[in-house]
PDB file of N, CA and C in Angstrom:
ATOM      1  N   UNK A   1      12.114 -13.562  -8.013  1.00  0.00           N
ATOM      2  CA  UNK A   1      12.257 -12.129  -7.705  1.00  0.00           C
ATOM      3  C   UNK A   1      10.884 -11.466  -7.619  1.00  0.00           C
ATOM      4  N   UNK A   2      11.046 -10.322  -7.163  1.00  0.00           N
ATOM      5  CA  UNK A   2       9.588  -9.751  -6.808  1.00  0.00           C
ATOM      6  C   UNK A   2       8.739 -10.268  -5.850  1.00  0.00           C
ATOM      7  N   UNK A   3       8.691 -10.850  -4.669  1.00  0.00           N
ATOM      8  CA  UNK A   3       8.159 -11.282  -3.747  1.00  0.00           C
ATOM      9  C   UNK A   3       8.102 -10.171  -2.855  1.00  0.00           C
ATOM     10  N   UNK A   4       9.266  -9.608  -2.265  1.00  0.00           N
ATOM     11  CA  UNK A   4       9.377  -8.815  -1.323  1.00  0.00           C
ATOM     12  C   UNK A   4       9.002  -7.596  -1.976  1.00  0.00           C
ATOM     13  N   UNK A   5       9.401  -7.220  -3.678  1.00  0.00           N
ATOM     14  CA  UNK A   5       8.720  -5.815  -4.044  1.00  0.00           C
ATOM     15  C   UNK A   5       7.055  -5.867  -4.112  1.00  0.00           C
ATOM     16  N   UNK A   6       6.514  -6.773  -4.499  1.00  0.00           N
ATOM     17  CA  UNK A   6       4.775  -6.808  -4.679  1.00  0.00           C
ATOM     18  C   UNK A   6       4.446  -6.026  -3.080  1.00  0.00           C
ATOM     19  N   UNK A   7       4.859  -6.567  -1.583  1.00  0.00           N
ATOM     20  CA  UNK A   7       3.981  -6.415  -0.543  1.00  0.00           C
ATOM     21  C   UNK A   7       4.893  -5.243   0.014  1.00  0.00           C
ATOM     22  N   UNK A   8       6.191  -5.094  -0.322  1.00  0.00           N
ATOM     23  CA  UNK A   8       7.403  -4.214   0.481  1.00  0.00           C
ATOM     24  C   UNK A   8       6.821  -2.575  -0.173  1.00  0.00           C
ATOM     25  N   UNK A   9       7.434  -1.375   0.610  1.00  0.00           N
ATOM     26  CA  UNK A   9       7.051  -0.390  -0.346  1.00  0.00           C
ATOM     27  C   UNK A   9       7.636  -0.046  -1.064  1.00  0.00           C
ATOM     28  N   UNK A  10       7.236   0.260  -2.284  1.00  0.00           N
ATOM     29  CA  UNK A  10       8.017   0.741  -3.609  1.00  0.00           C
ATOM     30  C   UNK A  10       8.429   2.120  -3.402  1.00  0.00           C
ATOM     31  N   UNK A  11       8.622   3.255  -2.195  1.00  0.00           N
ATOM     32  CA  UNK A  11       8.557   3.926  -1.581  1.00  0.00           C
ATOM     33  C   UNK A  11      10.310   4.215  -1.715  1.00  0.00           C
ATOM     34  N   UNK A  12      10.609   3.248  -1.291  1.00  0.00           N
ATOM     35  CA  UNK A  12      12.062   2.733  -0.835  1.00  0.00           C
ATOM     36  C   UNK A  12      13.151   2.399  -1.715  1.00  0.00           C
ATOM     37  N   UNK A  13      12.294   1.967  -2.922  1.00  0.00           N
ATOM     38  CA  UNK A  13      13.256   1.248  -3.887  1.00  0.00           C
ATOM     39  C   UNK A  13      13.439   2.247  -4.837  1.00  0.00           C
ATOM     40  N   UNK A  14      12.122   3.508  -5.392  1.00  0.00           N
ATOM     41  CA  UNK A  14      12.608   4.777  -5.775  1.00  0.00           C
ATOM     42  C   UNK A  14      13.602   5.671  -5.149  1.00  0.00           C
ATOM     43  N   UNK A  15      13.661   5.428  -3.635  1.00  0.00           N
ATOM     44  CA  UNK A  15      14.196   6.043  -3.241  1.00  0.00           C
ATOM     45  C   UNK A  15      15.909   5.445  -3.069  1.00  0.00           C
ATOM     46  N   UNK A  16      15.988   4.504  -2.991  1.00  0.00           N
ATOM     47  CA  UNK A  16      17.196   3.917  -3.529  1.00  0.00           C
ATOM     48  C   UNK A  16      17.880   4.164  -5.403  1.00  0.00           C
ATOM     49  N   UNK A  17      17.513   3.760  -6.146  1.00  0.00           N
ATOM     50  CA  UNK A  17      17.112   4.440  -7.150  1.00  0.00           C
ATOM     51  C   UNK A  17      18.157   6.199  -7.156  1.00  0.00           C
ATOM     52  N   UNK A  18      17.007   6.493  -6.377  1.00  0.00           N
ATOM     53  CA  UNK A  18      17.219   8.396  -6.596  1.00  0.00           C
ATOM     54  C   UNK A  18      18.198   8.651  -5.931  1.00  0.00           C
ATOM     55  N   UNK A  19      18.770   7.991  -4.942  1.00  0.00           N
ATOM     56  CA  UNK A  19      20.072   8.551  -4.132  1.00  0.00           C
ATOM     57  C   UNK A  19      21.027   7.628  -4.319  1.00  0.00           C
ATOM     58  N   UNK A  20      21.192   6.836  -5.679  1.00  0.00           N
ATOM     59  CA  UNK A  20      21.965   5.260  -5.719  1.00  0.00           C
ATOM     60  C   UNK A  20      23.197   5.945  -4.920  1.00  0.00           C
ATOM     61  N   UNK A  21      24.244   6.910  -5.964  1.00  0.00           N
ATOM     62  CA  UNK A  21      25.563   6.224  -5.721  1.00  0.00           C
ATOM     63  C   UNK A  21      25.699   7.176  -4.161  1.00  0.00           C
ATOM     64  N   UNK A  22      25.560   8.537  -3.754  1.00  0.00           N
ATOM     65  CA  UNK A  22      25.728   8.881  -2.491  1.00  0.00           C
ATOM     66  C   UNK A  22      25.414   8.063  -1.335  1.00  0.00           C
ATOM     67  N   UNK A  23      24.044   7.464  -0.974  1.00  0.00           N
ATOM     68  CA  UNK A  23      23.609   6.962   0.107  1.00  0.00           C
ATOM     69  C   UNK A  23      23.998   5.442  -0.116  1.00  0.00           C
ATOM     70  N   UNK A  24      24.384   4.682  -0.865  1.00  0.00           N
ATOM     71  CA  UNK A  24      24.066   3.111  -0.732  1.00  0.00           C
ATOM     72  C   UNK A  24      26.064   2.516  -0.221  1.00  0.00           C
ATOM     73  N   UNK A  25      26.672   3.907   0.031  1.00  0.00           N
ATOM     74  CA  UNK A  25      28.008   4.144   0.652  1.00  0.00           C
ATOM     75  C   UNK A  25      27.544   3.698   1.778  1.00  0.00           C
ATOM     76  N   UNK A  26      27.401   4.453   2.514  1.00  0.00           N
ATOM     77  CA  UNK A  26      26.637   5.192   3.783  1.00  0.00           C
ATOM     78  C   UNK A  26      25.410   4.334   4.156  1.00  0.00           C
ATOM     79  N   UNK A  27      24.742   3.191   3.138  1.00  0.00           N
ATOM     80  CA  UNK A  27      23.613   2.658   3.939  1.00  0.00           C
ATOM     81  C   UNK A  27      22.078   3.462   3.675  1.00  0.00           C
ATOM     82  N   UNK A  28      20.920   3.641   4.338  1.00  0.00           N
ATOM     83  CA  UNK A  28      20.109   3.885   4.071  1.00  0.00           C
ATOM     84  C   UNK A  28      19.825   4.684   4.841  1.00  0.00           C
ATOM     85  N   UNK A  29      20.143   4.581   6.395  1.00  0.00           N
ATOM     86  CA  UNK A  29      20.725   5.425   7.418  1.00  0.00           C
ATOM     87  C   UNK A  29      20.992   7.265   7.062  1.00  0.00           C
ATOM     88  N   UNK A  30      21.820   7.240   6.651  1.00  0.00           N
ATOM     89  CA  UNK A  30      22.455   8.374   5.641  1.00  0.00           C
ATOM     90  C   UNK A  30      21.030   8.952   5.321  1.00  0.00           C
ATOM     91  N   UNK A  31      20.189   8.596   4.246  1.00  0.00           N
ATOM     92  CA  UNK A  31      19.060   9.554   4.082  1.00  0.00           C
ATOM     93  C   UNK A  31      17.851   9.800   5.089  1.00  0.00           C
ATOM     94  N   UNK A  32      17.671   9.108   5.799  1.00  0.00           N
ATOM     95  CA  UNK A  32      17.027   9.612   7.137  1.00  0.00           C
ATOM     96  C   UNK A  32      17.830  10.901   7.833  1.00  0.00           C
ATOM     97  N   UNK A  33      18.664  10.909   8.157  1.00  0.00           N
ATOM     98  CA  UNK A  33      19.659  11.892   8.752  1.00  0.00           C
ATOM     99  C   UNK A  33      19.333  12.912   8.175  1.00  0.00           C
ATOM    100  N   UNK A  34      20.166  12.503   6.701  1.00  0.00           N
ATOM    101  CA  UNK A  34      20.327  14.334   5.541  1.00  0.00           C
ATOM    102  C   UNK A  34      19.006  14.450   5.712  1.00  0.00           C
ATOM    103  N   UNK A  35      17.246  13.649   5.417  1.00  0.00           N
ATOM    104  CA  UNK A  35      16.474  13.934   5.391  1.00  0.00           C
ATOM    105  C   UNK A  35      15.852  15.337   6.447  1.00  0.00           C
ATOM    106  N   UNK A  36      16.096  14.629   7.684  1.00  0.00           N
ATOM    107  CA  UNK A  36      15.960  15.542   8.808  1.00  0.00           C
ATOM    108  C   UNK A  36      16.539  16.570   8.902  1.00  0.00           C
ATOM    109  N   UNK A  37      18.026  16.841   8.398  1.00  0.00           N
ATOM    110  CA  UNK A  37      18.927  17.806   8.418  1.00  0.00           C
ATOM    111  C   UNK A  37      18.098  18.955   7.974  1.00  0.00           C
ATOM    112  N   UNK A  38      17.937  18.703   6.377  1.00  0.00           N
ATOM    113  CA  UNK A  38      17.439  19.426   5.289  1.00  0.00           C
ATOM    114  C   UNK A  38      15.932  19.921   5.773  1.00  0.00           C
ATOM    115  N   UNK A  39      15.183  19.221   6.352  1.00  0.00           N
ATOM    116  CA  UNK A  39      13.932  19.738   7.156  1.00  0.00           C
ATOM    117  C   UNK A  39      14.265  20.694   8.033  1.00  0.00           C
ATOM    118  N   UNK A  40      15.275  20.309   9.072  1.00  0.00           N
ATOM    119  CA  UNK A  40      15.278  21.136  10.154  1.00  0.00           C
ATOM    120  C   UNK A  40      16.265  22.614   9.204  1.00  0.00           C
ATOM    121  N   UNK A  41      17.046  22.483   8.566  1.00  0.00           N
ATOM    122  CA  UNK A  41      17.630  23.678   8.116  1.00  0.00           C
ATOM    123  C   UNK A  41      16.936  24.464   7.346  1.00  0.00           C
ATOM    124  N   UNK A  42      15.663  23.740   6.497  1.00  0.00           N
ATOM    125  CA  UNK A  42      15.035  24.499   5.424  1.00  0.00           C
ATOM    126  C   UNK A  42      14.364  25.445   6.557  1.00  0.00           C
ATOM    127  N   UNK A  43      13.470  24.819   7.973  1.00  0.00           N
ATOM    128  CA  UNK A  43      12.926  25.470   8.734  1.00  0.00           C
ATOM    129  C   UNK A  43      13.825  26.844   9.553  1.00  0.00           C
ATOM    130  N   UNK A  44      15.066  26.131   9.904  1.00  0.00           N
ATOM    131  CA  UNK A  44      16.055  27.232  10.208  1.00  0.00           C
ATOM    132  C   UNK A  44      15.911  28.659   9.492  1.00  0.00           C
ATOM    133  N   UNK A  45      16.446  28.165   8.675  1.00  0.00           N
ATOM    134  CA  UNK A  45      16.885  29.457   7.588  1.00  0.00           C
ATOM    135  C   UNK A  45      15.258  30.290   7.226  1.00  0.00           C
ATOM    136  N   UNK A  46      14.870  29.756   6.690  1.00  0.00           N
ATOM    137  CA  UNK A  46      13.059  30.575   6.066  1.00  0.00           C
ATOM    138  C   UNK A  46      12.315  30.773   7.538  1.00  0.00           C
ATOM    139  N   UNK A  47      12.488  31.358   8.479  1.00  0.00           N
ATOM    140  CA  UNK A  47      11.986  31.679   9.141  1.00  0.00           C
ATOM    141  C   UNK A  47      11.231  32.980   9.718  1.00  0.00           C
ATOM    142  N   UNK A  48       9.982  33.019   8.766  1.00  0.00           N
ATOM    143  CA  UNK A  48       9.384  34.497   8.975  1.00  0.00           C
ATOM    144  C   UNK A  48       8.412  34.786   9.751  1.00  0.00           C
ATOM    145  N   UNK A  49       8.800  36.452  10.045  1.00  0.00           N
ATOM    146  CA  UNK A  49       7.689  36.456  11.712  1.00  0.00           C
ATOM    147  C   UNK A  49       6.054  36.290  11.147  1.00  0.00           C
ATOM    148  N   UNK A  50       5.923  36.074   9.781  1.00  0.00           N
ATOM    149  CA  UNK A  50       4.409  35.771   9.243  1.00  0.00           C
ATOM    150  C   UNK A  50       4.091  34.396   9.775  1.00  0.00           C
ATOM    151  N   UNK A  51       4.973  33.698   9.276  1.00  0.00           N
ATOM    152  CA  UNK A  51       4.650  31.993   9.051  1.00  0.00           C
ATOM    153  C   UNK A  51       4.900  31.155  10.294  1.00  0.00           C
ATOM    154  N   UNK A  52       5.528  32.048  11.045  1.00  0.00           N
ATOM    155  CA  UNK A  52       6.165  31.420  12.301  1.00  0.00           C
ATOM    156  C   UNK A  52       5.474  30.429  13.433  1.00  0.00           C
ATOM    157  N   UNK A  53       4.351  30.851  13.432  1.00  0.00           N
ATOM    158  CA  UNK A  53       3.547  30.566  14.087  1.00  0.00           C
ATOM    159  C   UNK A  53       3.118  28.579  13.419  1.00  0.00           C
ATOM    160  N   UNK A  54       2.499  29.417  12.241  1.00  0.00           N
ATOM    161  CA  UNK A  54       2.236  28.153  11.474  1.00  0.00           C
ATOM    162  C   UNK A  54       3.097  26.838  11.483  1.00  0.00           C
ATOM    163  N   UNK A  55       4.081  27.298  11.572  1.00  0.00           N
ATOM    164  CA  UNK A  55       5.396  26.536  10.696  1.00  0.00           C
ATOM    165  C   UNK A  55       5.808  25.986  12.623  1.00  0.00           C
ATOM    166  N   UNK A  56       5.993  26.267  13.329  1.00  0.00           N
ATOM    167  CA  UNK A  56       6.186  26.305  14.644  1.00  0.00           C
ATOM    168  C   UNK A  56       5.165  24.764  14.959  1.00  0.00           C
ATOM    169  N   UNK A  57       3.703  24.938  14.621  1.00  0.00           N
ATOM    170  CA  UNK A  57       3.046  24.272  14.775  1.00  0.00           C
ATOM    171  C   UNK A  57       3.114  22.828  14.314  1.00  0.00           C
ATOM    172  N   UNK A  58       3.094  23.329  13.416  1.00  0.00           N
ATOM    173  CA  UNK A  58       3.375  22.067  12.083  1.00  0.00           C
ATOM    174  C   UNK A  58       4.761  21.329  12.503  1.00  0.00           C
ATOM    175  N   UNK A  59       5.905  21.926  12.972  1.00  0.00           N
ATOM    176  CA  UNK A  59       6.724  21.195  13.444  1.00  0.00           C
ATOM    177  C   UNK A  59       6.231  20.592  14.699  1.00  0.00           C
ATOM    178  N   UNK A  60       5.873  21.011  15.393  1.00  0.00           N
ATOM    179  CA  UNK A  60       5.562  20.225  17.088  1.00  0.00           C
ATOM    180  C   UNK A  60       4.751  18.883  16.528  1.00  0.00           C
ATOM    181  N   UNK A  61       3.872  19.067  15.638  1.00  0.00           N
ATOM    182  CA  UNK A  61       3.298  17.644  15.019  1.00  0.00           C
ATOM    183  C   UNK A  61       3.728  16.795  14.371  1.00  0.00           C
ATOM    184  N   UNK A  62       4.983  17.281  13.722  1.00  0.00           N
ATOM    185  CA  UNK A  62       5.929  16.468  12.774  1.00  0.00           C
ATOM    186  C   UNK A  62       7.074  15.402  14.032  1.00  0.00           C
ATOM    187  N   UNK A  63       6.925  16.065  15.070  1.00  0.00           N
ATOM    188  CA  UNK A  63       8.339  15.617  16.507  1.00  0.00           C
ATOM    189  C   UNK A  63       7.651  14.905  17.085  1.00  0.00           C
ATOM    190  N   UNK A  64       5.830  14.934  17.241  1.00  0.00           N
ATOM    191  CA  UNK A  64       5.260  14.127  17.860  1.00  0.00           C
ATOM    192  C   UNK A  64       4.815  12.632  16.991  1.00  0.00           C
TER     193      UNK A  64
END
């Protein structure tokens, strides 16, 4: 054991871990999705004519 955790990222396996019993239904798949969801809605919703600009930006670099 531990072959694939030493070189694999440990990135993944916290993150398995942190979402055990919801996502490992659903696959791993599942948190990419909600991930994006929750990005694109946090951006939805908090959308102020201050930050807009910023936040506007910062997304076009996040899609590219």
């Amino acid at each position: 054991m531990g072959i694939g955790y030493e070189h694999g990222p440990l990135r993944w396996s916290a993150v398995q871990v942190q979402y055990n019993h919801p996502y490992m239904l659903n696959g791993i798949d599942r948190a990419w999705i909600d991930e994006a969801l929750k990005t694109a809605g946090a951006r939805r919703c908090r959308r102020s004519t201050t930050s807009r600009r910023r936040r506007s930006r910062r997304a076009e670099r996040m899609i590219d």
